[in-house]
PDB file of N, CA and C in Angstrom:
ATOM      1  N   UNK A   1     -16.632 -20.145 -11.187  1.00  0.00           N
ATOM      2  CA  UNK A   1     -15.609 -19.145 -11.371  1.00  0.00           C
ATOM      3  C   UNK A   1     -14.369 -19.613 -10.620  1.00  0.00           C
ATOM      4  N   UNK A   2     -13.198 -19.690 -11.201  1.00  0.00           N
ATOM      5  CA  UNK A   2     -12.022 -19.990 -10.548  1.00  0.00           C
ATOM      6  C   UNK A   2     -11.632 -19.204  -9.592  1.00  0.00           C
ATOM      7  N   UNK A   3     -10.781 -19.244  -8.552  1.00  0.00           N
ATOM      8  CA  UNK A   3     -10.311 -18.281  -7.890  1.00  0.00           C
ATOM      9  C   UNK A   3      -9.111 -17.263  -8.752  1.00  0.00           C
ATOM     10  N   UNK A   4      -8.282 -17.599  -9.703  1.00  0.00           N
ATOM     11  CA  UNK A   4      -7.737 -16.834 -10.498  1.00  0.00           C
ATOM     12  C   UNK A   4      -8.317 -15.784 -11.310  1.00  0.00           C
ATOM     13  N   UNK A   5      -9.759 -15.951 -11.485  1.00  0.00           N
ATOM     14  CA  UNK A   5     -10.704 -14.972 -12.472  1.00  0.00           C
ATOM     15  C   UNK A   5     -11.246 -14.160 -11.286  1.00  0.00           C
ATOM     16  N   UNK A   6     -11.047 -14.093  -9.906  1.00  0.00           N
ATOM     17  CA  UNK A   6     -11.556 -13.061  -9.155  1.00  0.00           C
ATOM     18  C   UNK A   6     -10.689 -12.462  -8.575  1.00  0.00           C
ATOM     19  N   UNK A   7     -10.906 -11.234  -8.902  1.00  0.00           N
ATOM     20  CA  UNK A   7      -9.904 -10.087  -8.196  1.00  0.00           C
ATOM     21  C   UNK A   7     -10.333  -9.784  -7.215  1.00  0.00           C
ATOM     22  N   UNK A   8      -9.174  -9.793  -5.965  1.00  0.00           N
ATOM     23  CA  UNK A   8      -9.152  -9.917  -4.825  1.00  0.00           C
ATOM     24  C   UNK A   8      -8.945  -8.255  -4.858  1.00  0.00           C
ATOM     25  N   UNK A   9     -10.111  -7.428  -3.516  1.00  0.00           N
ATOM     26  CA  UNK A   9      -9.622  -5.960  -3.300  1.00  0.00           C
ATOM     27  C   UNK A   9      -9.425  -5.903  -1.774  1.00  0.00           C
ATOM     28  N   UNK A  10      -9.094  -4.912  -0.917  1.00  0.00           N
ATOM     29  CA  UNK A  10      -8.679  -4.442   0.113  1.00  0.00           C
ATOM     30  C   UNK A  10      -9.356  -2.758  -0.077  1.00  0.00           C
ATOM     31  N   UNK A  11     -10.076  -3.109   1.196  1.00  0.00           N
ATOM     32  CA  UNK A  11     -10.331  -1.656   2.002  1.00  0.00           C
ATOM     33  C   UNK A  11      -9.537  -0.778   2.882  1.00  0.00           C
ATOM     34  N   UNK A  12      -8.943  -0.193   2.439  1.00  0.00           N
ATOM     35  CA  UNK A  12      -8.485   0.704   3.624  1.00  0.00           C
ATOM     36  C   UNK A  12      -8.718   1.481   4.371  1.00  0.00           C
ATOM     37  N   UNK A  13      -8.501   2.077   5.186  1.00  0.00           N
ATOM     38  CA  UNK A  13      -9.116   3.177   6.203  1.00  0.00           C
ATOM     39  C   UNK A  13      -8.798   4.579   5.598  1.00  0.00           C
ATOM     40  N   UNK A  14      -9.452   5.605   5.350  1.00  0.00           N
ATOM     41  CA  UNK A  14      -8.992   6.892   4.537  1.00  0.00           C
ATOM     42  C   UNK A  14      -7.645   7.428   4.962  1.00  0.00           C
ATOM     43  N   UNK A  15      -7.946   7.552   6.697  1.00  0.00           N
ATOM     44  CA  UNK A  15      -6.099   8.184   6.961  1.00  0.00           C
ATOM     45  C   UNK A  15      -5.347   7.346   6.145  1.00  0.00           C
ATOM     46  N   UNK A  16      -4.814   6.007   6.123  1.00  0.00           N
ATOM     47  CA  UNK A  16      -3.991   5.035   5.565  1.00  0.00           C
ATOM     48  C   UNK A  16      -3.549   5.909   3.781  1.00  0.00           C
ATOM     49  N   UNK A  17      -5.249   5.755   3.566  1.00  0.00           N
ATOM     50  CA  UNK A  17      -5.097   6.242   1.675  1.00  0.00           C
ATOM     51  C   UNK A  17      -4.420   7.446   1.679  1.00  0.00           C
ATOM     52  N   UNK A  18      -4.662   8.581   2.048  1.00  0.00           N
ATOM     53  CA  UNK A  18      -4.365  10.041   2.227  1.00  0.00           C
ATOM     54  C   UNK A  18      -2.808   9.966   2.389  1.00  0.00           C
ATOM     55  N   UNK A  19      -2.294   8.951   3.347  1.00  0.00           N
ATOM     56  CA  UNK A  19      -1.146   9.270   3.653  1.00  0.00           C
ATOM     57  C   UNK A  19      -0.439   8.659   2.733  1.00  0.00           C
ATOM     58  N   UNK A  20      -0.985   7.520   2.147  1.00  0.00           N
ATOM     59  CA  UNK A  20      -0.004   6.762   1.085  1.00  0.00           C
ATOM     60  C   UNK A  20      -0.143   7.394  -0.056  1.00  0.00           C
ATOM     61  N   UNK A  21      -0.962   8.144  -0.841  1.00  0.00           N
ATOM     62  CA  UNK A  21      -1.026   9.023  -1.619  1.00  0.00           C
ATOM     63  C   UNK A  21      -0.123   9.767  -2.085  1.00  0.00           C
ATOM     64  N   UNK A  22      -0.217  10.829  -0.327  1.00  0.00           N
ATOM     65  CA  UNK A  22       1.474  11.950  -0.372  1.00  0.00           C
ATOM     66  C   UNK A  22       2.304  11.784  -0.783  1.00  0.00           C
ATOM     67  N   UNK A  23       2.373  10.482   0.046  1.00  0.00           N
ATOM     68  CA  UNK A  23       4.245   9.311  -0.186  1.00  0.00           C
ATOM     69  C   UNK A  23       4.191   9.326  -1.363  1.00  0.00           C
ATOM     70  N   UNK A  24       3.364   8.324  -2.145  1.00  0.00           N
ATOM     71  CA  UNK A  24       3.093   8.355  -3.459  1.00  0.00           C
ATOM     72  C   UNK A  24       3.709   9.305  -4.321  1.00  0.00           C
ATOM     73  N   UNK A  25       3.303  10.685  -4.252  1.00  0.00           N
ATOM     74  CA  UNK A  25       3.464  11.712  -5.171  1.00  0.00           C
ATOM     75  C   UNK A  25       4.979  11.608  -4.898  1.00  0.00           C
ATOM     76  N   UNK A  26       5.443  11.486  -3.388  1.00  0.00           N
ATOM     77  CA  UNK A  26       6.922  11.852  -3.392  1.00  0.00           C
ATOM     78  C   UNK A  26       7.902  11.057  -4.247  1.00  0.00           C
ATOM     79  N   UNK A  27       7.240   9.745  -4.229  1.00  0.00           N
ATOM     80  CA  UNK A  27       7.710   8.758  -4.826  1.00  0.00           C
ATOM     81  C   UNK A  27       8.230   9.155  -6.456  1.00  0.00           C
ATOM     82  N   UNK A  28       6.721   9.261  -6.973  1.00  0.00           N
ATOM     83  CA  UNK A  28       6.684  10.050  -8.418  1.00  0.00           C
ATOM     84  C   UNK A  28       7.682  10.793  -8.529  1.00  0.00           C
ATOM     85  N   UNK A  29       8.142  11.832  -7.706  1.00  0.00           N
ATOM     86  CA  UNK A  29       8.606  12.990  -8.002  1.00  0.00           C
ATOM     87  C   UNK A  29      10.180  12.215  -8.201  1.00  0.00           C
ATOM     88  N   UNK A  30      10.466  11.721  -7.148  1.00  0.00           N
ATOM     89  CA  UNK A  30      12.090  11.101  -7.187  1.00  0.00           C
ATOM     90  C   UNK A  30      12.230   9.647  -8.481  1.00  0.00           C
ATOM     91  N   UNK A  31      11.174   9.386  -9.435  1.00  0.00           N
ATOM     92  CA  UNK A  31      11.217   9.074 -10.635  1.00  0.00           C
ATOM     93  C   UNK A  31      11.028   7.181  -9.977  1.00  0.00           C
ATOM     94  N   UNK A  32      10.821   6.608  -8.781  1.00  0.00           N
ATOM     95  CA  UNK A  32      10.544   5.620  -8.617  1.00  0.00           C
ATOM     96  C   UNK A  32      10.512   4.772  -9.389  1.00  0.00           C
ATOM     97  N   UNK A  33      10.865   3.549 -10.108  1.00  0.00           N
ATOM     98  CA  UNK A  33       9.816   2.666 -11.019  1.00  0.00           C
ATOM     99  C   UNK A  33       8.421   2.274 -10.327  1.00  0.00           C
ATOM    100  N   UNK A  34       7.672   2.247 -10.935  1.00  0.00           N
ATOM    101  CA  UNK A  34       5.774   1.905 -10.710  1.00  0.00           C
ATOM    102  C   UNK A  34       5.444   2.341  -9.462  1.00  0.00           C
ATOM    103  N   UNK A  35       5.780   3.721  -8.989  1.00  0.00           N
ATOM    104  CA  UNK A  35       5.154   4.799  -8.224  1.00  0.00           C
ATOM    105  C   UNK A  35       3.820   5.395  -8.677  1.00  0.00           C
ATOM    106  N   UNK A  36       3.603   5.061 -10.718  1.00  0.00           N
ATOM    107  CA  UNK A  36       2.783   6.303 -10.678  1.00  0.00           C
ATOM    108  C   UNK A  36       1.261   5.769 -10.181  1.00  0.00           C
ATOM    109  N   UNK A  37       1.305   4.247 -10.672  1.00  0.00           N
ATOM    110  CA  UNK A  37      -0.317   3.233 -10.804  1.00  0.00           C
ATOM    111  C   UNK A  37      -0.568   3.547  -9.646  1.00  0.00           C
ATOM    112  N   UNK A  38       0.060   3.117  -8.788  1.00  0.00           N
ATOM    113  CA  UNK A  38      -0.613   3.127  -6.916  1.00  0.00           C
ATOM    114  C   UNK A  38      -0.606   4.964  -6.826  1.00  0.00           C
ATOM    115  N   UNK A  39      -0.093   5.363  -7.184  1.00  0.00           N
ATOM    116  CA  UNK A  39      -0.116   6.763  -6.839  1.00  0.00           C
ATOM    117  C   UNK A  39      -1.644   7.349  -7.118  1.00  0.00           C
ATOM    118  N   UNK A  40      -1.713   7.210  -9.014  1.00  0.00           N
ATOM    119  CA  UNK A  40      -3.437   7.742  -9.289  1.00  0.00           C
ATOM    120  C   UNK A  40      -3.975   6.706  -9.066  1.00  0.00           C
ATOM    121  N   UNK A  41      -3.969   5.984  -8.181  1.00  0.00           N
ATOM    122  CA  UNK A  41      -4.943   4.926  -7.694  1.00  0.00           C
ATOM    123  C   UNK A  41      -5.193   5.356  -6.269  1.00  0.00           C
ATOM    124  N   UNK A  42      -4.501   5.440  -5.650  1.00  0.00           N
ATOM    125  CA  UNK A  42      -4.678   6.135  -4.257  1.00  0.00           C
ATOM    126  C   UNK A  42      -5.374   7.215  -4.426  1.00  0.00           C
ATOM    127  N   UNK A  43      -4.342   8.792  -4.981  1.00  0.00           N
ATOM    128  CA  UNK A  43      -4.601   9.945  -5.474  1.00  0.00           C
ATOM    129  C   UNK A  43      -6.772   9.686  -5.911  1.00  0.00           C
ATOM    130  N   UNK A  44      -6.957   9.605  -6.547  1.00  0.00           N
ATOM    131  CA  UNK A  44      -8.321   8.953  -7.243  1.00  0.00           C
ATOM    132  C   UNK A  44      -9.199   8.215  -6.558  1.00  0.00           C
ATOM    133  N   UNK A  45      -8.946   8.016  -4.666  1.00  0.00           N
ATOM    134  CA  UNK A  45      -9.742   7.623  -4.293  1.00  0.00           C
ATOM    135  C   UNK A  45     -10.576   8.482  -3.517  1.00  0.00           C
ATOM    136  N   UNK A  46     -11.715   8.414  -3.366  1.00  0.00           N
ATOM    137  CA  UNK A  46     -12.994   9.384  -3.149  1.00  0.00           C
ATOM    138  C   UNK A  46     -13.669   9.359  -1.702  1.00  0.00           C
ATOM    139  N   UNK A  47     -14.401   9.990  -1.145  1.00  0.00           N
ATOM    140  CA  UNK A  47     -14.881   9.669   0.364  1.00  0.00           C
ATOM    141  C   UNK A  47     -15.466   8.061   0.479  1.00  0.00           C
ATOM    142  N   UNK A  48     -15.731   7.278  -0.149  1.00  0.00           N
ATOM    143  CA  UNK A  48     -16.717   6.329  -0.452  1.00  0.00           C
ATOM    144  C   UNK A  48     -16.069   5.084  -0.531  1.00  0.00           C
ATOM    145  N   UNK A  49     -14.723   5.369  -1.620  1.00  0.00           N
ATOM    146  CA  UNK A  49     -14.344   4.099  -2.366  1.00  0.00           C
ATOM    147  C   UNK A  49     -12.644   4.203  -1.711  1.00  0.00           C
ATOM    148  N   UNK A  50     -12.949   3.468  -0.754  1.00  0.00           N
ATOM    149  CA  UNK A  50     -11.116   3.372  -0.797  1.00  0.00           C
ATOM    150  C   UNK A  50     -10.942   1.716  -1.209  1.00  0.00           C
ATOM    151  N   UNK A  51     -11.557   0.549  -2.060  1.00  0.00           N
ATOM    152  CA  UNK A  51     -10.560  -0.402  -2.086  1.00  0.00           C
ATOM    153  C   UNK A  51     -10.168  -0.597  -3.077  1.00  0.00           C
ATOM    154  N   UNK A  52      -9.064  -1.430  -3.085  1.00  0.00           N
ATOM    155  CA  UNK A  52      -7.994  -1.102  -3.622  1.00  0.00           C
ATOM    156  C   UNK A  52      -7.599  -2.624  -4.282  1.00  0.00           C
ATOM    157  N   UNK A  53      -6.899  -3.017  -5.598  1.00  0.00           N
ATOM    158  CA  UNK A  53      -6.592  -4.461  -5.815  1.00  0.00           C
ATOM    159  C   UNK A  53      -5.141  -4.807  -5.204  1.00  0.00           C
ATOM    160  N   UNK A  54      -5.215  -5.809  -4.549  1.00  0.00           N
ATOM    161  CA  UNK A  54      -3.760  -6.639  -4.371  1.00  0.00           C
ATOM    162  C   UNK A  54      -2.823  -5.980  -5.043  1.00  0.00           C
ATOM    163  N   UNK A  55      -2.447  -6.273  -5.857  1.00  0.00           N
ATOM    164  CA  UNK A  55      -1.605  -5.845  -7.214  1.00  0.00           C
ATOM    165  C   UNK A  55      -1.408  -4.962  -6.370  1.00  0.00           C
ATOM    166  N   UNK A  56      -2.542  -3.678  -7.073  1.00  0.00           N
ATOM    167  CA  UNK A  56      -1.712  -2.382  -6.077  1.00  0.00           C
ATOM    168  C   UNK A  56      -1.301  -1.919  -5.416  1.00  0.00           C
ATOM    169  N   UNK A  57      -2.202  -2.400  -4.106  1.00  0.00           N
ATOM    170  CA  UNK A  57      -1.680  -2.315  -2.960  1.00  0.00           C
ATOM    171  C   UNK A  57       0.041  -2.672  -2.654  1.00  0.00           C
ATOM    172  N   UNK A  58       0.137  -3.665  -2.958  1.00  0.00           N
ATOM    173  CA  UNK A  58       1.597  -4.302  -2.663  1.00  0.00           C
ATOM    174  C   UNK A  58       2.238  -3.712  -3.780  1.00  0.00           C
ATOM    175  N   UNK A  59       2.287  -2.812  -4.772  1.00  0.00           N
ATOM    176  CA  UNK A  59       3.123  -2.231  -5.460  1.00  0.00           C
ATOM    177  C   UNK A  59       3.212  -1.001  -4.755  1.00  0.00           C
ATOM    178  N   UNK A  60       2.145  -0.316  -4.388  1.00  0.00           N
ATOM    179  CA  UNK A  60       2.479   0.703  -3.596  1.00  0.00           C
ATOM    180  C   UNK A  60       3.174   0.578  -2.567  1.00  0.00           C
ATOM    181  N   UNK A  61       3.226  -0.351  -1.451  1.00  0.00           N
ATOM    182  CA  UNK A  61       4.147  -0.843  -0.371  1.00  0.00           C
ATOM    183  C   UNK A  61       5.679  -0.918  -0.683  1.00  0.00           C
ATOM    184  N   UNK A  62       5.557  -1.512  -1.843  1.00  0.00           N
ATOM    185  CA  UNK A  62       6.925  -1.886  -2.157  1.00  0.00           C
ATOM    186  C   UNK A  62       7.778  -0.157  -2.467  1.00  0.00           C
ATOM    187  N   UNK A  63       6.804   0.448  -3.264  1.00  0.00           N
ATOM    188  CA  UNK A  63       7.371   1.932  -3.523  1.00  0.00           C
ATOM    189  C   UNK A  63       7.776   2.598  -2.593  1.00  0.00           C
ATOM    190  N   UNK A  64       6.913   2.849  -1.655  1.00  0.00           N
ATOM    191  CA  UNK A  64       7.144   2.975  -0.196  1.00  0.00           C
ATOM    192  C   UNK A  64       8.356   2.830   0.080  1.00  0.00           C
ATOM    193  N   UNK A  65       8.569   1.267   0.326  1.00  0.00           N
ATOM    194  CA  UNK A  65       9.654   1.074   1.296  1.00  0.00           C
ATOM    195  C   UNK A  65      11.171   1.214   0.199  1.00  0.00           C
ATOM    196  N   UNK A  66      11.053   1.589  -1.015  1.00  0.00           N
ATOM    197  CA  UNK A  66      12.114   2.167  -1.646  1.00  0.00           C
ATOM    198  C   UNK A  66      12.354   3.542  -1.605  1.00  0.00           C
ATOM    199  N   UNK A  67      11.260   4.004  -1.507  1.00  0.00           N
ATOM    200  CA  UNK A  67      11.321   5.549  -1.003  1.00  0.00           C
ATOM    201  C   UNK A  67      11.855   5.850   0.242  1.00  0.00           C
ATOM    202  N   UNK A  68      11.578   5.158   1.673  1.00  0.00           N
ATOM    203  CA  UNK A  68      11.989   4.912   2.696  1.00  0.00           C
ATOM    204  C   UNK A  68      13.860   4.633   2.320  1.00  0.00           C
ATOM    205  N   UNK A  69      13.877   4.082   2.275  1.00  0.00           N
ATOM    206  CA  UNK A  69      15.326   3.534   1.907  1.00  0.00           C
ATOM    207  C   UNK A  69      16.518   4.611   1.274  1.00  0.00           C
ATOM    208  N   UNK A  70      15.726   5.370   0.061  1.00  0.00           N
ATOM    209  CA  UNK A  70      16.668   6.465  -0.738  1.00  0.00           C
ATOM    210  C   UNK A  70      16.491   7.729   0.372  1.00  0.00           C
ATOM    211  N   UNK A  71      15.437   7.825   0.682  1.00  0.00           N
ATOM    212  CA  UNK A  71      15.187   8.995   1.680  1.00  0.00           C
ATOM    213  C   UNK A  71      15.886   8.939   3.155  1.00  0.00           C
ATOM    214  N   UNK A  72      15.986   7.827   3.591  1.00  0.00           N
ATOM    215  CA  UNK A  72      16.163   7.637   5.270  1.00  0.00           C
ATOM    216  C   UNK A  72      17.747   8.668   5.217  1.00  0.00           C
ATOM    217  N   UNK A  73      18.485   9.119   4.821  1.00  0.00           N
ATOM    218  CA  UNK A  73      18.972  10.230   5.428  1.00  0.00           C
ATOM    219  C   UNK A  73      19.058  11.391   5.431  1.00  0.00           C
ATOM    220  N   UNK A  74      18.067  11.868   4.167  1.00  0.00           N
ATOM    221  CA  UNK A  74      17.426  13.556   4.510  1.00  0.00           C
ATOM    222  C   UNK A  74      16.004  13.409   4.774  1.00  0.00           C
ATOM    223  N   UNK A  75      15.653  12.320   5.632  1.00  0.00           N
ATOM    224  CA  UNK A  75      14.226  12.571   6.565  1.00  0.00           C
ATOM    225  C   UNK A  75      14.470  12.409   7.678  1.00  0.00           C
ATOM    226  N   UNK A  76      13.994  13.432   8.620  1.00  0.00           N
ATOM    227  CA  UNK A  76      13.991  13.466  10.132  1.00  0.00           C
ATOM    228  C   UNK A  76      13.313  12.065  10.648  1.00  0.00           C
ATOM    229  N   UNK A  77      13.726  11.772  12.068  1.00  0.00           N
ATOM    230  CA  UNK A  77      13.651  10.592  11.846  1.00  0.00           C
ATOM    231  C   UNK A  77      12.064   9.985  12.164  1.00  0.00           C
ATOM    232  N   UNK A  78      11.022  11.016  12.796  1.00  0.00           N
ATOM    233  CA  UNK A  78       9.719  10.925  12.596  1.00  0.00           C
ATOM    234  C   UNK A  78       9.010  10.514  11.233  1.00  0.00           C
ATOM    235  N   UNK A  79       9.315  11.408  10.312  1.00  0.00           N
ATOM    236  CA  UNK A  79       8.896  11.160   8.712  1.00  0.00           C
ATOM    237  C   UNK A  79       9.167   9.856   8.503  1.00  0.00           C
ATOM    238  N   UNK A  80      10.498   9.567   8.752  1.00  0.00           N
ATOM    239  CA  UNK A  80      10.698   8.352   8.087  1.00  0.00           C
ATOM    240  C   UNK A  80      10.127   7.201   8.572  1.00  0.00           C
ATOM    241  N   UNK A  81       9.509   7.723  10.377  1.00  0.00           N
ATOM    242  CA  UNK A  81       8.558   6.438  10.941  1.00  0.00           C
ATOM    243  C   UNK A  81       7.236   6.212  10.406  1.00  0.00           C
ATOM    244  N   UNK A  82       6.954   7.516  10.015  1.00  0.00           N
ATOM    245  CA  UNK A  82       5.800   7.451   9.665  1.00  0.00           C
ATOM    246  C   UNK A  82       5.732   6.861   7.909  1.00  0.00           C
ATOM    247  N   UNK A  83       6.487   6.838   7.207  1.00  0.00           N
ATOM    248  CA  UNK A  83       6.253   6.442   5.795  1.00  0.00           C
ATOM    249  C   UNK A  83       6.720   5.552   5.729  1.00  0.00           C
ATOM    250  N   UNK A  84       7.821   4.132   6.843  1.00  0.00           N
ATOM    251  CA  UNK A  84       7.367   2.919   6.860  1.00  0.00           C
ATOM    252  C   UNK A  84       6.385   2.117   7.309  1.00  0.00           C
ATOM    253  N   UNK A  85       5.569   2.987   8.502  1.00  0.00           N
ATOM    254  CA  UNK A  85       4.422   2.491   9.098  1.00  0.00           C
ATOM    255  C   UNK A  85       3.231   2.521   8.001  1.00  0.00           C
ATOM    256  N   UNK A  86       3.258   3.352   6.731  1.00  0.00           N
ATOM    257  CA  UNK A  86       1.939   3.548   5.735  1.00  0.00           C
ATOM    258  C   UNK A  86       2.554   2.462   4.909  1.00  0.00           C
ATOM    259  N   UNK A  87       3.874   2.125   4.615  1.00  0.00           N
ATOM    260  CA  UNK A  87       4.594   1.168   3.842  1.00  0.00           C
ATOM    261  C   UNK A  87       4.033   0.004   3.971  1.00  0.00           C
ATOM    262  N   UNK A  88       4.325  -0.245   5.551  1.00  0.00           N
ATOM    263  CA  UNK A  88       4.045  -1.597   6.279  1.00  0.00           C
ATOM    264  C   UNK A  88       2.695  -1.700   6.482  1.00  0.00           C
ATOM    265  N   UNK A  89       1.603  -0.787   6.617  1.00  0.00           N
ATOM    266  CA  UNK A  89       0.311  -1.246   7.328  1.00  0.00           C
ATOM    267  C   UNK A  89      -0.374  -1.717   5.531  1.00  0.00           C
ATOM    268  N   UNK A  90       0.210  -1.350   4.232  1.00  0.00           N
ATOM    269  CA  UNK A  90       0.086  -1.512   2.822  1.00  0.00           C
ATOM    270  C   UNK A  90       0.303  -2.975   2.902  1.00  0.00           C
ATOM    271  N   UNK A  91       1.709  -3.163   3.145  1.00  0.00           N
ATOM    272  CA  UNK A  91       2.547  -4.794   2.939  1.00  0.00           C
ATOM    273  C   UNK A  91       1.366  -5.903   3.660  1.00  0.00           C
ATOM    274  N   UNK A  92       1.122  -5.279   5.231  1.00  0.00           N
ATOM    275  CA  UNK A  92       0.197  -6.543   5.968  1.00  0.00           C
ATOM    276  C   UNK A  92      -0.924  -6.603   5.363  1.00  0.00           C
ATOM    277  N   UNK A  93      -1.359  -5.165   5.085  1.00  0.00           N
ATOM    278  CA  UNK A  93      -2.682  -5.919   4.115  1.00  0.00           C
ATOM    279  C   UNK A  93      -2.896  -6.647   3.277  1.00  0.00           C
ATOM    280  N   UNK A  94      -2.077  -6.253   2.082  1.00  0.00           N
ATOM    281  CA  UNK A  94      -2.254  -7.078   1.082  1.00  0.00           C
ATOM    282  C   UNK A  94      -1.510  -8.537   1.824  1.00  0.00           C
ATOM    283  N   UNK A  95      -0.515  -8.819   2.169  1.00  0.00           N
ATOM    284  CA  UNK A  95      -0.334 -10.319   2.867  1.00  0.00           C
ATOM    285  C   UNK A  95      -1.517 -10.923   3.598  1.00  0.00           C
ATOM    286  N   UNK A  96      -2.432 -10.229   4.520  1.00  0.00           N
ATOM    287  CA  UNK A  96      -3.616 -10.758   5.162  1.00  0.00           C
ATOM    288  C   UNK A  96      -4.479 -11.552   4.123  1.00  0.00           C
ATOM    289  N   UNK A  97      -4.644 -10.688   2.841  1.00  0.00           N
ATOM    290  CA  UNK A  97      -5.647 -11.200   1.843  1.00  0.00           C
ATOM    291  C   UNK A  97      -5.034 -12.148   1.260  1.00  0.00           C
ATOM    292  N   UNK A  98      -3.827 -12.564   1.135  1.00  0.00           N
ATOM    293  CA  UNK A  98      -3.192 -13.770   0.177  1.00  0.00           C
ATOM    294  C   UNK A  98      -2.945 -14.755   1.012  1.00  0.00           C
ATOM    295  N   UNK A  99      -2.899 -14.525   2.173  1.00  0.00           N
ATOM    296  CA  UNK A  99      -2.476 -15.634   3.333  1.00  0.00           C
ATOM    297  C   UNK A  99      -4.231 -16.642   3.176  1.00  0.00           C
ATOM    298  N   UNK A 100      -3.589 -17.466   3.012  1.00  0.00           N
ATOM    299  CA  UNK A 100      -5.208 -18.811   2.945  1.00  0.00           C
ATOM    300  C   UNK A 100      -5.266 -18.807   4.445  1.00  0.00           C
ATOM    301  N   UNK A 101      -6.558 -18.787   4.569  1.00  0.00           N
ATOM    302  CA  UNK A 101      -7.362 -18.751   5.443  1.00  0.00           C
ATOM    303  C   UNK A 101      -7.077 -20.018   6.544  1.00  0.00           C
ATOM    304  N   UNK A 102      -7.079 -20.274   7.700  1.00  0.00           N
ATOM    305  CA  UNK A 102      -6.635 -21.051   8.491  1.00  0.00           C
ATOM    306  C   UNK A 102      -8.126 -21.489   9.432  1.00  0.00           C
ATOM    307  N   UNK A 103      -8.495 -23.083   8.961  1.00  0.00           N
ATOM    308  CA  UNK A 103      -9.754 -23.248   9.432  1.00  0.00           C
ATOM    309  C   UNK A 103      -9.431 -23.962  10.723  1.00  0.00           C
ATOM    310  N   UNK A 104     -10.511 -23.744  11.494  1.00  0.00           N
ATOM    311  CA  UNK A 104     -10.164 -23.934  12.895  1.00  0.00           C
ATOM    312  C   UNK A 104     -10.834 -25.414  12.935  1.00  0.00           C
ATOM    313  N   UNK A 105      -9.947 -26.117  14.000  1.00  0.00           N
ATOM    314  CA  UNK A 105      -9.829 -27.684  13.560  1.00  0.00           C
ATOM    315  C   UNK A 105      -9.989 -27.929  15.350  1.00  0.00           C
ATOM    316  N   UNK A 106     -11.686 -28.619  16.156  1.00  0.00           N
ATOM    317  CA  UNK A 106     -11.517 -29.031  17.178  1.00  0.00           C
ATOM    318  C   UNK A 106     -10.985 -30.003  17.506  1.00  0.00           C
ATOM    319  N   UNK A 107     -10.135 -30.049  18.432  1.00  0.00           N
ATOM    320  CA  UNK A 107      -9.142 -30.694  19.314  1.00  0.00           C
ATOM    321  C   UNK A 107     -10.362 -31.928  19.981  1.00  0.00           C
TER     322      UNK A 107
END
């Protein structure tokens, strides 16, 4: 099997999902482009199953931090820490999983 024929997923921690969700919907609501996939993808995740594909993940991040951006001056400035920190803890994940692995080489 190639590495291109396997889809790479990411687990998240439920607070993480829950909160990117919200954002999510807010996203939706202010008409985002590709808010809605990560949205009922988040939205749709269950006590059990939070992972999630690359793809999405980092589309949701990216929504995020456009939402962040149109919003940062009618959000207090807590909100707005908090919905780049769900932005960003989205972005490092999916970067952790695409970053090639770094084999440790004795000296």
């Amino acid at each position: 099997m190639t590495s291109s024929a396997f889809h790479r997923t990411i687990i998240l921690p439920a607070p993480v999902c829950q909160q990117a969700a919200q954002h999510l919907e807010q996203a939706v609501h202010k008409a985002i482009d590709g808010a809605a996939t990560p949205w009922r993808a988040f939205r749709g995740a269950d006590g059990d199953d939070f992972a999630f594909s690359v793809p999405v993940v980092e589309q949701a991040a990216g929504c995020l931090l456009v939402l962040a951006a149109e919003s940062a001056q009618s959000l207090r400035p807590s909100a707005l820490r908090a919905l780049i920190t769900v932005a960003l803890h989205l972005r490092d994940a999916a970067e952790a999983v695409r970053r090639p692995a770094i084999p440790t080489v004795a000296w």
